[in-house]
PDB file of N, CA and C in Angstrom:
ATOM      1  N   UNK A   1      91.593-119.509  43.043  1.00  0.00           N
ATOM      2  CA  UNK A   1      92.007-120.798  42.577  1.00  0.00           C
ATOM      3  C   UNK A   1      91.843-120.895  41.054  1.00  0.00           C
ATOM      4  N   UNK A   2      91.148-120.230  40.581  1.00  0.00           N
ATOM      5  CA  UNK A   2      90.559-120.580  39.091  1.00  0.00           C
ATOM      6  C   UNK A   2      91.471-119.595  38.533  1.00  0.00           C
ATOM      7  N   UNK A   3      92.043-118.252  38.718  1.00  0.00           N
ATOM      8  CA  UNK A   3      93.139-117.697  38.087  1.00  0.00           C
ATOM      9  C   UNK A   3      94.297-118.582  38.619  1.00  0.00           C
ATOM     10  N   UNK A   4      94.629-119.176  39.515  1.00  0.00           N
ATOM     11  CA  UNK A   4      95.992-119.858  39.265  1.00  0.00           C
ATOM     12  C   UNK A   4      95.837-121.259  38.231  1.00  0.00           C
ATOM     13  N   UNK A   5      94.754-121.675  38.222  1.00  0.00           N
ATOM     14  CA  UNK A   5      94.232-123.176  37.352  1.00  0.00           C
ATOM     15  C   UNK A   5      94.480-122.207  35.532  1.00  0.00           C
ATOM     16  N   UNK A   6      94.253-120.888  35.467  1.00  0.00           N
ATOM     17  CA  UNK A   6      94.310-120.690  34.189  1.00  0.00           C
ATOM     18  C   UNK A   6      95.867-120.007  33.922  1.00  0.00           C
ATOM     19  N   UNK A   7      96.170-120.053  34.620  1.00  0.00           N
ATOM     20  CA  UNK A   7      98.152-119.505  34.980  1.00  0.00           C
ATOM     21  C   UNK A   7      98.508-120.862  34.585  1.00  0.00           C
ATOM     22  N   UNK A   8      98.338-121.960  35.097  1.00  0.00           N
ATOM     23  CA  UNK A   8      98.825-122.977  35.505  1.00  0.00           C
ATOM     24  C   UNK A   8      98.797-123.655  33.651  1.00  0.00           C
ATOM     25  N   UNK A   9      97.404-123.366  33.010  1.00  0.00           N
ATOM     26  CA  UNK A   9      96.820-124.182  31.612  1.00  0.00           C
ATOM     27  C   UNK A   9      97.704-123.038  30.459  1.00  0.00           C
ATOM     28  N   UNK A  10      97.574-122.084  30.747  1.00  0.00           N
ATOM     29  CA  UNK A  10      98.085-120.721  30.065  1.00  0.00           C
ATOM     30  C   UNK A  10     100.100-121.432  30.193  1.00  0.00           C
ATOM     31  N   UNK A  11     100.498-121.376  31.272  1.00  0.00           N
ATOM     32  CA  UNK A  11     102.016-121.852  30.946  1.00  0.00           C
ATOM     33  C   UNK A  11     102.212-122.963  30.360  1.00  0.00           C
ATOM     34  N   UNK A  12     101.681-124.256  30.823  1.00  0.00           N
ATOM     35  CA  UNK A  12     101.120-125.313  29.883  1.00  0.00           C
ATOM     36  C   UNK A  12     101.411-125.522  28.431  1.00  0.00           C
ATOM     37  N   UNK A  13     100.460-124.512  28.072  1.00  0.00           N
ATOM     38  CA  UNK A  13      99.949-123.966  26.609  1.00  0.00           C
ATOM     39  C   UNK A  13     101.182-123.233  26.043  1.00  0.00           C
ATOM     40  N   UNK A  14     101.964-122.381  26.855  1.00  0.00           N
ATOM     41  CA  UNK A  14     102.926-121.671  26.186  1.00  0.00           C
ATOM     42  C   UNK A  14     104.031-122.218  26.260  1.00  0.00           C
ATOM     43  N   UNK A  15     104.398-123.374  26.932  1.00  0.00           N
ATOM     44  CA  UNK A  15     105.469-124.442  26.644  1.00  0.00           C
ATOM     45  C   UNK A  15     105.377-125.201  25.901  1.00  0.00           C
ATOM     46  N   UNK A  16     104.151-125.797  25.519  1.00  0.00           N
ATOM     47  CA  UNK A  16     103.719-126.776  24.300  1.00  0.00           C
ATOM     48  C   UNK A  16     104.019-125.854  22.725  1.00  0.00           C
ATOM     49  N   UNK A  17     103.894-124.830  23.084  1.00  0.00           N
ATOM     50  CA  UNK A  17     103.782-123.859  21.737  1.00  0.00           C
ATOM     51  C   UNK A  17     104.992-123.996  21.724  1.00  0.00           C
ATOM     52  N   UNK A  18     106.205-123.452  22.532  1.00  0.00           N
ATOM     53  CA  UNK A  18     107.168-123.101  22.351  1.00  0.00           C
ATOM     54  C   UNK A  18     108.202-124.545  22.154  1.00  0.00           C
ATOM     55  N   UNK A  19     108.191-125.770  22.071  1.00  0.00           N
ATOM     56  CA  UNK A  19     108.454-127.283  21.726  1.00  0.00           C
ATOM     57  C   UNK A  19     107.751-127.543  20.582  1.00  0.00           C
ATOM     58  N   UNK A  20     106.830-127.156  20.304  1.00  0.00           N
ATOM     59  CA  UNK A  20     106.028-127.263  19.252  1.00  0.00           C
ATOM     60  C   UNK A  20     106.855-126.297  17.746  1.00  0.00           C
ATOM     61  N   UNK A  21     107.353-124.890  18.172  1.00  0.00           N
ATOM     62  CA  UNK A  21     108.120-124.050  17.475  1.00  0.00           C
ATOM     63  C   UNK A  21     109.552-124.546  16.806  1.00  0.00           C
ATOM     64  N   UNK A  22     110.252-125.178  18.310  1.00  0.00           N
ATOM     65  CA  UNK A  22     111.122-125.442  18.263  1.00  0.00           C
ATOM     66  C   UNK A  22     111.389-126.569  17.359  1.00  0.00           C
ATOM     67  N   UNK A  23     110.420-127.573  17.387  1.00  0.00           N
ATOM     68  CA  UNK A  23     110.451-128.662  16.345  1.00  0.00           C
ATOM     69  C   UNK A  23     109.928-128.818  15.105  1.00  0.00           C
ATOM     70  N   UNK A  24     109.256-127.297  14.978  1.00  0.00           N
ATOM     71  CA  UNK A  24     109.281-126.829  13.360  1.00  0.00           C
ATOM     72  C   UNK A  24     110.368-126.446  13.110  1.00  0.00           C
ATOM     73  N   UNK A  25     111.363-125.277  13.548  1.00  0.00           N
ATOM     74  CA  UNK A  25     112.044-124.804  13.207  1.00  0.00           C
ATOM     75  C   UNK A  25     113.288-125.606  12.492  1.00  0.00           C
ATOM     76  N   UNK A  26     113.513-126.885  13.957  1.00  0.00           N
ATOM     77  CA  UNK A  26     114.141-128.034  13.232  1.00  0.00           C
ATOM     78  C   UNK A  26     114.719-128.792  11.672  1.00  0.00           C
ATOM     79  N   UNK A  27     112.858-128.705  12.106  1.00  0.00           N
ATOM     80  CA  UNK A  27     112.304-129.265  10.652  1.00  0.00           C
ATOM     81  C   UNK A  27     112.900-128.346   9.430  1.00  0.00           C
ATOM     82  N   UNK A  28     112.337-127.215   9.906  1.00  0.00           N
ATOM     83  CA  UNK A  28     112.479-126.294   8.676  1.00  0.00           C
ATOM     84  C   UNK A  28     114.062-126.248   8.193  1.00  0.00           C
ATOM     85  N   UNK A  29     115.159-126.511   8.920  1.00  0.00           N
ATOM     86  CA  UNK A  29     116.569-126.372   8.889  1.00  0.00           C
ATOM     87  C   UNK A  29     116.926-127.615   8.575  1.00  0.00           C
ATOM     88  N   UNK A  30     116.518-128.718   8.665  1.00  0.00           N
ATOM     89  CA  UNK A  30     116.766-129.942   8.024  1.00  0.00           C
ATOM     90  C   UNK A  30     116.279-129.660   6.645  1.00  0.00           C
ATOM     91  N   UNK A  31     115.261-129.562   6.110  1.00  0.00           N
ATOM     92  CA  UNK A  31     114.599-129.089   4.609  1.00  0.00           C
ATOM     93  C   UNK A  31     116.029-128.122   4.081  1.00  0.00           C
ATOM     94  N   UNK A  32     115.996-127.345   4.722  1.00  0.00           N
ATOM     95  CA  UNK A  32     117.129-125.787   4.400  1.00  0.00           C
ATOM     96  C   UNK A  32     118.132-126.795   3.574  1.00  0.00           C
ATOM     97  N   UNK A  33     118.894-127.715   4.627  1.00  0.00           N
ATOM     98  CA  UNK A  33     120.011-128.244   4.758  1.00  0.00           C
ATOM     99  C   UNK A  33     119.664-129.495   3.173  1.00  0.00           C
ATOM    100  N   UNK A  34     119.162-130.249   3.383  1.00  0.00           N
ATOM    101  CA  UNK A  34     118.749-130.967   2.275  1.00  0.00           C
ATOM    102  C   UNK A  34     118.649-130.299   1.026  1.00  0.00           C
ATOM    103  N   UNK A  35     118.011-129.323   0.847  1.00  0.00           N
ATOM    104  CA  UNK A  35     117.731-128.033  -0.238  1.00  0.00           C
ATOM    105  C   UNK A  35     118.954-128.211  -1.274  1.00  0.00           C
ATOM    106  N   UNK A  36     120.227-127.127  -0.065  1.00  0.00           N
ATOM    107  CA  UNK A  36     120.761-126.985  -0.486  1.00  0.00           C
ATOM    108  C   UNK A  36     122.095-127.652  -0.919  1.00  0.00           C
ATOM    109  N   UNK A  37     122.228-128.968  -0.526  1.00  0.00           N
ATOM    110  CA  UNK A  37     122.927-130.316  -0.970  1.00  0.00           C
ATOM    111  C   UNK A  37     122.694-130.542  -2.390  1.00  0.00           C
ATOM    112  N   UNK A  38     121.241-130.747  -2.383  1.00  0.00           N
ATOM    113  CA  UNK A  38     120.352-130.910  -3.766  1.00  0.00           C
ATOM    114  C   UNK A  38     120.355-129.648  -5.197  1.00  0.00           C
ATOM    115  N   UNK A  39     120.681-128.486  -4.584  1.00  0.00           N
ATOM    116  CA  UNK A  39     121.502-127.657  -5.576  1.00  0.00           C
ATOM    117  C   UNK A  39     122.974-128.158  -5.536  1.00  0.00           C
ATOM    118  N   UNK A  40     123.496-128.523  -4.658  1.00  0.00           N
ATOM    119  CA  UNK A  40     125.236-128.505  -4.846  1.00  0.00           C
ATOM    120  C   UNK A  40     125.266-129.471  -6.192  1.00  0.00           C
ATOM    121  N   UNK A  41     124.372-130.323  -5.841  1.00  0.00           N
ATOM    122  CA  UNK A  41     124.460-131.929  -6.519  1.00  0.00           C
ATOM    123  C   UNK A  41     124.136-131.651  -7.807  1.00  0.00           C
ATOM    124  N   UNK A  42     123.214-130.560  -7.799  1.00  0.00           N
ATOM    125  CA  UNK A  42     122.660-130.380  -9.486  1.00  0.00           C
ATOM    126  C   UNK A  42     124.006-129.423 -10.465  1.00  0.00           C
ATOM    127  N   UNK A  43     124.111-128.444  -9.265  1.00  0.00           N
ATOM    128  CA  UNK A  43     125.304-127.421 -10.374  1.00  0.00           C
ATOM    129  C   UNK A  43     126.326-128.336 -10.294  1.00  0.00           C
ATOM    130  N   UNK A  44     126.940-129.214  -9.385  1.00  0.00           N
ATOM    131  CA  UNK A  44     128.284-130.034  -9.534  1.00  0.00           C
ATOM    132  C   UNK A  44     128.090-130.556 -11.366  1.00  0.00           C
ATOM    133  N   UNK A  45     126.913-131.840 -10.944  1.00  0.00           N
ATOM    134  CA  UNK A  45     126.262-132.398 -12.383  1.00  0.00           C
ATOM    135  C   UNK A  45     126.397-131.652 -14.046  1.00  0.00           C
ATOM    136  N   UNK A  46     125.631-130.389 -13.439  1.00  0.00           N
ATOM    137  CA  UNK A  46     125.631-129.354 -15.130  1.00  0.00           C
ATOM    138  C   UNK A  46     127.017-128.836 -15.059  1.00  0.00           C
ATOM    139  N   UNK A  47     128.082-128.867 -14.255  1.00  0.00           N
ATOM    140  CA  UNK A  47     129.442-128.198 -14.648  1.00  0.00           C
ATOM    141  C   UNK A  47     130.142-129.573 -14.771  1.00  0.00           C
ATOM    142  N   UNK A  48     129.947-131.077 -14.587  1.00  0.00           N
ATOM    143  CA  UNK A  48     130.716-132.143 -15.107  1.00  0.00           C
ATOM    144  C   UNK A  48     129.970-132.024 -16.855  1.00  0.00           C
ATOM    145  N   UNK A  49     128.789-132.204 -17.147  1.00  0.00           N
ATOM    146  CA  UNK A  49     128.449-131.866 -18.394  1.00  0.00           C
ATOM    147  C   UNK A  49     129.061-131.183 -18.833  1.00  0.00           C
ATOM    148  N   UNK A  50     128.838-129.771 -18.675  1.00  0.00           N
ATOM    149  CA  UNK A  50     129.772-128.377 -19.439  1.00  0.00           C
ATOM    150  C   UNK A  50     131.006-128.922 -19.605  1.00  0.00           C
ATOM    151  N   UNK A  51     131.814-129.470 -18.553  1.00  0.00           N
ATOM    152  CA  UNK A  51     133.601-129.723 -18.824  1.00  0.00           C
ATOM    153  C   UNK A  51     133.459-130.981 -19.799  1.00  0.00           C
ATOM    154  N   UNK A  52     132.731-131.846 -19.669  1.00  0.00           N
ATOM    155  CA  UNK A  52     132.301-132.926 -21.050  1.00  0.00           C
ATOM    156  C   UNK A  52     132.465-132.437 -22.430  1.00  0.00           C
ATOM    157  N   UNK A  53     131.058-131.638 -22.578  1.00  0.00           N
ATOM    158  CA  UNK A  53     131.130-131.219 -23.504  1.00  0.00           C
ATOM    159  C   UNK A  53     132.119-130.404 -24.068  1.00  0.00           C
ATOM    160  N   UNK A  54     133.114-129.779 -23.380  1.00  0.00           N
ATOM    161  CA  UNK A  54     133.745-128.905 -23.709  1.00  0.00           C
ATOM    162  C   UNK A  54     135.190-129.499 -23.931  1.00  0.00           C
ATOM    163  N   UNK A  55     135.194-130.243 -23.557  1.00  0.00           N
ATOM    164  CA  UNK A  55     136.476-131.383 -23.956  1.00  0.00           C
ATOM    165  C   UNK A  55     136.183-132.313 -24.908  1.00  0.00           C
ATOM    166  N   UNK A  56     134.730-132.734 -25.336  1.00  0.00           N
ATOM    167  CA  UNK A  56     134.959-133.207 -26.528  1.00  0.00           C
ATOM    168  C   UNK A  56     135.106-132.352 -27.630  1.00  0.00           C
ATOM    169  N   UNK A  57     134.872-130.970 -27.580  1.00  0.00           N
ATOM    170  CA  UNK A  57     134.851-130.126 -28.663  1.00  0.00           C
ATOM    171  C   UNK A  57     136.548-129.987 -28.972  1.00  0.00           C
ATOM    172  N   UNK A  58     137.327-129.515 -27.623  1.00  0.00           N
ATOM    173  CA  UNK A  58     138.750-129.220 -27.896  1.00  0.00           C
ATOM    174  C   UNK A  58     139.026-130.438 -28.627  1.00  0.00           C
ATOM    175  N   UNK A  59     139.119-132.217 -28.340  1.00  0.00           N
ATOM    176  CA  UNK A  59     139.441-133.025 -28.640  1.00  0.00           C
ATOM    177  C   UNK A  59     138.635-132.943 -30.273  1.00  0.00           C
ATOM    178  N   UNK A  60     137.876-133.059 -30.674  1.00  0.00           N
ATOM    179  CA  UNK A  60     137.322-132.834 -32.086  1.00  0.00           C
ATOM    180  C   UNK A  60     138.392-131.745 -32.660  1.00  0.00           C
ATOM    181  N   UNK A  61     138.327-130.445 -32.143  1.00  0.00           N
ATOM    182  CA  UNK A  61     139.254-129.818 -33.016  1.00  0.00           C
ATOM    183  C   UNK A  61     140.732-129.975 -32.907  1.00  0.00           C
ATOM    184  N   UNK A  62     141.204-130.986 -31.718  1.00  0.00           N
ATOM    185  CA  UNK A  62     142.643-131.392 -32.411  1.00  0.00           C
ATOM    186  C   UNK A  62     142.495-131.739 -33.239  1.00  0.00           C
ATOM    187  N   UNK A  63     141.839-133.046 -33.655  1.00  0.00           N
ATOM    188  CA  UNK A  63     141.805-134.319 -34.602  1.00  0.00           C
ATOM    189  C   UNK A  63     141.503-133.602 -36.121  1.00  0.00           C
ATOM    190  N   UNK A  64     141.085-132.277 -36.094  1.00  0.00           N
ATOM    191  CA  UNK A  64     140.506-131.959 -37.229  1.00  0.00           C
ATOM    192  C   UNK A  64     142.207-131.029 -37.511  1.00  0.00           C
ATOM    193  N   UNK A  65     142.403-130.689 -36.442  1.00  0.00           N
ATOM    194  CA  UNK A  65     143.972-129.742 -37.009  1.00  0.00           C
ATOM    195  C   UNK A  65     144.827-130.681 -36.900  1.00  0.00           C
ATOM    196  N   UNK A  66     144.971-131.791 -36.786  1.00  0.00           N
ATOM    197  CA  UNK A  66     145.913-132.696 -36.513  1.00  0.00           C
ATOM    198  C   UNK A  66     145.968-133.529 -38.509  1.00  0.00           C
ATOM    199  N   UNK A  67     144.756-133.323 -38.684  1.00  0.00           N
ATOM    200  CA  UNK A  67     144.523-134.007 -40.284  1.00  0.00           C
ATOM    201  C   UNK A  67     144.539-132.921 -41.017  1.00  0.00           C
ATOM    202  N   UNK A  68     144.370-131.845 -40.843  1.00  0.00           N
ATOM    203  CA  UNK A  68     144.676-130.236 -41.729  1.00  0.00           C
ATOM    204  C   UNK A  68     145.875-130.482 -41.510  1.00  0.00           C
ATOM    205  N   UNK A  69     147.264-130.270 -40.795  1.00  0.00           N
ATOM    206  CA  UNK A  69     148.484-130.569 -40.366  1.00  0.00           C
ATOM    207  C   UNK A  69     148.985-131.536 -41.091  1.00  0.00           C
ATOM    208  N   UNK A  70     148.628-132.728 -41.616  1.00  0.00           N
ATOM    209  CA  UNK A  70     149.155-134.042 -42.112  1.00  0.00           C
ATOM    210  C   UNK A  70     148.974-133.702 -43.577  1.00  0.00           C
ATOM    211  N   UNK A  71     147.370-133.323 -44.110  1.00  0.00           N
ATOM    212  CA  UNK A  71     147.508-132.926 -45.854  1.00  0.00           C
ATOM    213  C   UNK A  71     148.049-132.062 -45.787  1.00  0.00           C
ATOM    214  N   UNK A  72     148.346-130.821 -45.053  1.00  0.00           N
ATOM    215  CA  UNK A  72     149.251-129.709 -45.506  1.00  0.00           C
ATOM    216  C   UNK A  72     151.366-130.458 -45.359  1.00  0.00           C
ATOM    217  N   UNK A  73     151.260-131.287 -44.626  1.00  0.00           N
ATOM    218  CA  UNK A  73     152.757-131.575 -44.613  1.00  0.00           C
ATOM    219  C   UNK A  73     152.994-132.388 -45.512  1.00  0.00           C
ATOM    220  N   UNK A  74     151.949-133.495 -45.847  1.00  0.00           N
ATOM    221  CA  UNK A  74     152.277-134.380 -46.705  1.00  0.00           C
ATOM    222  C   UNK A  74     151.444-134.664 -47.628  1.00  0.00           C
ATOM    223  N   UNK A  75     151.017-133.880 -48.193  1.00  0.00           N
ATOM    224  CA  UNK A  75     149.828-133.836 -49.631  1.00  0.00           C
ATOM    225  C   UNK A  75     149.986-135.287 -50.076  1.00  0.00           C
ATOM    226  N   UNK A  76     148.871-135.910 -50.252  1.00  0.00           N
ATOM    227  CA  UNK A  76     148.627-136.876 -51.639  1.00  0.00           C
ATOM    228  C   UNK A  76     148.697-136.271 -52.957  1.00  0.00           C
ATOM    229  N   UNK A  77     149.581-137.106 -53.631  1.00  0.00           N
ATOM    230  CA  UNK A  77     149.388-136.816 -55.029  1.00  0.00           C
ATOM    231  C   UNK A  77     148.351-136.425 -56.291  1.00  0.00           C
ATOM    232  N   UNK A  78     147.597-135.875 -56.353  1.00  0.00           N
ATOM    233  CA  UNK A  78     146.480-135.377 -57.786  1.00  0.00           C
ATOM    234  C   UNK A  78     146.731-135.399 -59.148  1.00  0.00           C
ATOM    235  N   UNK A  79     146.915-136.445 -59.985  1.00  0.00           N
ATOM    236  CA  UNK A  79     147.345-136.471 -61.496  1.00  0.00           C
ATOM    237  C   UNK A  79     146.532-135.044 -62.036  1.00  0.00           C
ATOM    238  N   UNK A  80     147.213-134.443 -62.826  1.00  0.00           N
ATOM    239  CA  UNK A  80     147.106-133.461 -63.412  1.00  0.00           C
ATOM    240  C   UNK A  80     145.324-133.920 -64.468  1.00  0.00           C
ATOM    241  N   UNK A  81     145.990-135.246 -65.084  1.00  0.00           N
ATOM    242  CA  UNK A  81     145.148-135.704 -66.219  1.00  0.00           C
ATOM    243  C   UNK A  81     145.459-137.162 -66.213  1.00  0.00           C
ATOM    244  N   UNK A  82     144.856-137.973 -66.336  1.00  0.00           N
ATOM    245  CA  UNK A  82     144.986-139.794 -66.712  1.00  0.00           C
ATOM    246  C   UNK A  82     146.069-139.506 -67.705  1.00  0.00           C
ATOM    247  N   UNK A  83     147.034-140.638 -67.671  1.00  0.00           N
ATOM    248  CA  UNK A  83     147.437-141.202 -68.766  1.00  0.00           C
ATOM    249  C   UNK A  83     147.765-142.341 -68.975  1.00  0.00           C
ATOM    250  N   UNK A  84     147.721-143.101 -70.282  1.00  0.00           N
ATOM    251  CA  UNK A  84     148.068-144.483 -70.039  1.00  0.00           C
ATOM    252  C   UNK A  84     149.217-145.543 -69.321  1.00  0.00           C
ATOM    253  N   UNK A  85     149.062-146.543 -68.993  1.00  0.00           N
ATOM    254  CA  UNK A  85     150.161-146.909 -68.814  1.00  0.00           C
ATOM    255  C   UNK A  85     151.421-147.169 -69.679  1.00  0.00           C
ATOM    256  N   UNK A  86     152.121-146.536 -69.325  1.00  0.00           N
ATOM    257  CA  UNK A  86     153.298-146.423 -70.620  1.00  0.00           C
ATOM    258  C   UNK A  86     154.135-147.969 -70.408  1.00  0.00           C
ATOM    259  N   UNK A  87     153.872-148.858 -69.900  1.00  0.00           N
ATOM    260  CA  UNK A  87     154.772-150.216 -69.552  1.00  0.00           C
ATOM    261  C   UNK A  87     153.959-151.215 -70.264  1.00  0.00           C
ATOM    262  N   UNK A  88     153.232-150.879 -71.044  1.00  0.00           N
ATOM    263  CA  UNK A  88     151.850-151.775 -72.010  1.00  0.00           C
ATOM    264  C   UNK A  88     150.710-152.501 -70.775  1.00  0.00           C
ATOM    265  N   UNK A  89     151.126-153.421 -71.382  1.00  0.00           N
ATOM    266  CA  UNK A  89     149.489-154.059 -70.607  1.00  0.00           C
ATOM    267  C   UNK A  89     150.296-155.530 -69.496  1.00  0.00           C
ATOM    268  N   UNK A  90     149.721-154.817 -68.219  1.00  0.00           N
ATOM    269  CA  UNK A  90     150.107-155.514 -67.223  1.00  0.00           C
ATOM    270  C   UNK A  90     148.480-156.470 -66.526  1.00  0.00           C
ATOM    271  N   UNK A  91     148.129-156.838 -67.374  1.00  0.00           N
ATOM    272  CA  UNK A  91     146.972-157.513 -66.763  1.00  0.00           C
ATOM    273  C   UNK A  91     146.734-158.819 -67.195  1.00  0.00           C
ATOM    274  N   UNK A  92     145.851-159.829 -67.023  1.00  0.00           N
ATOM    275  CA  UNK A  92     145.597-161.155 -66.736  1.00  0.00           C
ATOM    276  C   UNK A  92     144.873-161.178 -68.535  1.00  0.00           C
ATOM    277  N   UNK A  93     144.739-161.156 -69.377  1.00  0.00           N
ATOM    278  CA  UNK A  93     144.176-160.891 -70.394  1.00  0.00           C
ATOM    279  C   UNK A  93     143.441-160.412 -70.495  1.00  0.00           C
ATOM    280  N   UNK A  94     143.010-159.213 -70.002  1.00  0.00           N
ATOM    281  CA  UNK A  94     142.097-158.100 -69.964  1.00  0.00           C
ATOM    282  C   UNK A  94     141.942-157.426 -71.278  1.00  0.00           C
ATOM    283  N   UNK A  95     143.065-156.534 -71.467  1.00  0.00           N
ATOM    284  CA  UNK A  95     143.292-155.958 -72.900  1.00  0.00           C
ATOM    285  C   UNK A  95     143.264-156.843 -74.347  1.00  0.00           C
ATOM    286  N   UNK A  96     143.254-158.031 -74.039  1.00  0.00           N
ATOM    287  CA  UNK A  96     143.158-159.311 -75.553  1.00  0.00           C
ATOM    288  C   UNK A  96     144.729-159.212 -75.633  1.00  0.00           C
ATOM    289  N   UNK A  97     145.518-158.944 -75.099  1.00  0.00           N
ATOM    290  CA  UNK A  97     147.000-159.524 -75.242  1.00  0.00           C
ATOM    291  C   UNK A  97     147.463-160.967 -75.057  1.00  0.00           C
ATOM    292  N   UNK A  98     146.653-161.844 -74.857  1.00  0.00           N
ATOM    293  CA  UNK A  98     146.368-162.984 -74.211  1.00  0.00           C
ATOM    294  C   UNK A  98     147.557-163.207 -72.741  1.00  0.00           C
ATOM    295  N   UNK A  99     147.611-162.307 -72.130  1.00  0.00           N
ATOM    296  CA  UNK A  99     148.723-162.323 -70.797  1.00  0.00           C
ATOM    297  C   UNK A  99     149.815-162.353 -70.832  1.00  0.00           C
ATOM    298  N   UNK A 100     150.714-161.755 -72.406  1.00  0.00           N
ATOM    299  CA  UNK A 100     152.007-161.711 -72.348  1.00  0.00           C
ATOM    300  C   UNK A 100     152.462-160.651 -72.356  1.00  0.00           C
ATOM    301  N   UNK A 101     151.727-159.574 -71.493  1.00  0.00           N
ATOM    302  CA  UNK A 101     152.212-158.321 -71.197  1.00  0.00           C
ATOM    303  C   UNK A 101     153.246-157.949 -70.170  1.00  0.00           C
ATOM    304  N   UNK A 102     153.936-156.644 -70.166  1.00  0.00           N
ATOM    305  CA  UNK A 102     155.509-156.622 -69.843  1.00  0.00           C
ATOM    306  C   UNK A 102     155.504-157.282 -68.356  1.00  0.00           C
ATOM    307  N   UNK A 103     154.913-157.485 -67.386  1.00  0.00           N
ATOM    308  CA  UNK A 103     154.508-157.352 -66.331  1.00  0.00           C
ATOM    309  C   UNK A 103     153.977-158.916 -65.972  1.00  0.00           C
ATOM    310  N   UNK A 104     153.868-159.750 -67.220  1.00  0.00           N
ATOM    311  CA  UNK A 104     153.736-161.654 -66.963  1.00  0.00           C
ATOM    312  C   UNK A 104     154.866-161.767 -66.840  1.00  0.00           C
TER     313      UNK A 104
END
């Protein structure tokens, strides 16, 4: 009787273990599963950054060849040297003309 009472505690014991396994293992595959969501989520994240950053750079260097493009097509003018105004004095009595310059 006492070897079937320890047959009986012994299977017991090795079904509890083996429910006991089974609902680690679970566990452990839920963790797995979570894990690796939590990488998807991070590299998704650092490759929306990277394409960020990397589109504001292209967009910076249009804007910079887009204004290299405009002074090279259409230069502003650079006087060589000042010179006076050759039409005399066009100002409010600035020069002591008292304002009867060509331009009143």
């Amino acid at each position: 009787m006492s070897n079937a009472l320890r047959d009986v505690i012994a299977s017991n014991t090795a079904n509890t273990q083996a429910i006991l396994d089974k609902l680690c293992q679970q566990e452990i595959d839920a963790l797995k599963t979570q894990n690796q969501q939590l990488q998807m989520q991070s590299y998704l994240a650092s490759l929306a950054a990277s394409q960020n950053a990397q589109t504001g750079q292209i967009l910076n260097d249009n804007a910079a060849q887009t204004t290299a493009l405009l002074r090279a097509l259409n230069p502003a003018p650079i006087p060589a040297y000042v010179v006076a105004n050759p039409y005399g004095c066009n100002c409010a009595n600035s020069c002591g003309c008292g304002g009867s310059g060509f331009y009143n």
